[in-house]
Protein backbone atom coordinates (compact mmCIF):
# COMPACT_ATOMS: atom_id res chain seq x y z
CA UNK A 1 109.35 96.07 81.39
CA UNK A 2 107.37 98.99 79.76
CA UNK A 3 107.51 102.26 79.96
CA UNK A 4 105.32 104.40 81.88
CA UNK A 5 105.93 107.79 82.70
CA UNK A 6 102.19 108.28 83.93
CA UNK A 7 102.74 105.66 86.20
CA UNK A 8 105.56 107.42 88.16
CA UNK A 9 104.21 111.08 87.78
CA UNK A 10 101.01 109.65 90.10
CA UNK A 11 103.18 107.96 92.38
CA UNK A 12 105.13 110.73 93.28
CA UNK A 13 101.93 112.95 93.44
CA UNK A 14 100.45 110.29 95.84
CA UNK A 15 102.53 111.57 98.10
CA UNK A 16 99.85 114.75 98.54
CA UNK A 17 97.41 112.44 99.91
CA UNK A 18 98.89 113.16 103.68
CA UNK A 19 97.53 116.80 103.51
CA UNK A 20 93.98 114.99 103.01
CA UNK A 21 93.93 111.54 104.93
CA UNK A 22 97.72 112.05 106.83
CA UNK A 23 98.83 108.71 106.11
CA UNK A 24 97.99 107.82 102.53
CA UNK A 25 101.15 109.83 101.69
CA UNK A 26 103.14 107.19 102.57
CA UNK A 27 100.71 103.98 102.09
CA UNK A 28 99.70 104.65 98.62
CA UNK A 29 103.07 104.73 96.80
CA UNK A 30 104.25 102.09 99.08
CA UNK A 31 101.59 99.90 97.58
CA UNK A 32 102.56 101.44 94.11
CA UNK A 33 105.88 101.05 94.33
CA UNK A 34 105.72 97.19 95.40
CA UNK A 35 103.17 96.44 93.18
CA UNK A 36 104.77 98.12 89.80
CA UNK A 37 108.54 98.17 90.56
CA UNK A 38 109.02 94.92 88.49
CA UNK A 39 106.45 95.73 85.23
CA UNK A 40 107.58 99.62 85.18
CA UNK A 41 110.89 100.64 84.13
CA UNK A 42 112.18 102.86 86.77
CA UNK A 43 109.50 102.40 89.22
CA UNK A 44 112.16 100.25 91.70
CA UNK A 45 114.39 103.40 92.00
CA UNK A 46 111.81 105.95 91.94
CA UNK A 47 109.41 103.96 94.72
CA UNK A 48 113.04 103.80 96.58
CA UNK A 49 113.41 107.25 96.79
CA UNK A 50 109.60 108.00 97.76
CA UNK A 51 110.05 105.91 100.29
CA UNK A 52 113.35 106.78 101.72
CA UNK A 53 111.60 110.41 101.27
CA UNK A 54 108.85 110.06 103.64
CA UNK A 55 110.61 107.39 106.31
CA UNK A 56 113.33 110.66 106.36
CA UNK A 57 110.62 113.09 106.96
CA UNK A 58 108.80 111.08 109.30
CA UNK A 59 112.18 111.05 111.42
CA UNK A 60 112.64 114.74 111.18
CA UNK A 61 109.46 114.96 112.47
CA UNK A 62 109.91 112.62 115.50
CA UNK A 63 113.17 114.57 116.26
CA UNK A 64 111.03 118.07 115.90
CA UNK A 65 108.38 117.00 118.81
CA UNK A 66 110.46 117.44 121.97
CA UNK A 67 112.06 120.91 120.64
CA UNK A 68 108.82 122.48 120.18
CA UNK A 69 109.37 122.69 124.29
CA UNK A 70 113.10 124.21 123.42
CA UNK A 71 111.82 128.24 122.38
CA UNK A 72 109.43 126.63 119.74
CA UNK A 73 112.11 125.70 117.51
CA UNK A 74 110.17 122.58 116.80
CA UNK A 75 107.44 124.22 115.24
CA UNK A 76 109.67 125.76 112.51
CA UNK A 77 110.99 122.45 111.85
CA UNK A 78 107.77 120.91 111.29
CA UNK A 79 106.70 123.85 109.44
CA UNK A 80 109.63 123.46 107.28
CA UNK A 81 108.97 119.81 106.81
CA UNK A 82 105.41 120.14 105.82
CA UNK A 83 106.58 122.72 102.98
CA UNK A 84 109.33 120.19 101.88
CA UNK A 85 106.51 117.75 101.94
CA UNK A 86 104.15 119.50 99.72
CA UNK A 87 106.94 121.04 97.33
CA UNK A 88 109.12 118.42 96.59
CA UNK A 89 106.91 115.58 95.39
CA UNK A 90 105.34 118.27 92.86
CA UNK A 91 109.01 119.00 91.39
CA UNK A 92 109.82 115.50 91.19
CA UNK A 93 106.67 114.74 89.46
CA UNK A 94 107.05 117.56 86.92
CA UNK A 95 110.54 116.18 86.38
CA UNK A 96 109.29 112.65 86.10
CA UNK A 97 107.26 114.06 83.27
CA UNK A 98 110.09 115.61 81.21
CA UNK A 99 112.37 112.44 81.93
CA UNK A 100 114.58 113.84 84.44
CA UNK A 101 115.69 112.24 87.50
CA UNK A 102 113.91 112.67 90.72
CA UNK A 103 115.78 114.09 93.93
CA UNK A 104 114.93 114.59 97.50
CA UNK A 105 116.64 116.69 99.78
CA UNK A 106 117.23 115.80 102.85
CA UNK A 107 116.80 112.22 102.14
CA UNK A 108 118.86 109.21 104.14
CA UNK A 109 119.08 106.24 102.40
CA UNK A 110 117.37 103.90 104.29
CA UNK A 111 116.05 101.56 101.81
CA UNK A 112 118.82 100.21 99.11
């Protein structure tokens, strides 16, 4: 397996594509991941946690729909979501970069 730090950085940026298309967020470092995760050391555990990331997220978000109708509490959870969205992959990536370990808040561990 090599070594390639670029690699990972871009898949955890990938994750930014949702603000533009919505869904690439979530298709692009899927195909990354599955693609890479046995020629790039690292890229199994890191395209784990991306994954387990967004699948997490997209649950929150589910769970936020019906209590937008409960005092609009569901809008602050999907407002908080979005910023978790947009701010954590840009940590992880910067991390990624300086050969740290990724983490994700808020993060069940869906895929093993």
């Amino acid at each position: 397996m090599r070594q390639d730090r670029s690699l990972l950085v871009i898949t955890h940026l990938s994750q930014l594509l949702d603000l533009i298309t919505g869904f690439g967020g979530f298709i692009v470092p899927l195909i990354l991941w599955l693609t890479q995760r046995e020629r790039v050391s690292a890229m199994d555990e890191h395209g784990k946690s991306i994954m387990n990331f967004q699948i997490s997220m997209f649950i929150y978000a589910i769970i936020c729909i019906p209590l937008i109708l409960l005092f609009g509490l569901g809008l602050l959870g999907l407002a908080l979501i979005a910023l978790l969205c947009f701010i954590y992959p840009i940590i992880n990536a910067i991390k990624v970069n300086n050969g740290e370990e990724p983490s994700y808040p808020l993060s069940m561990q869906i895929i093993k």
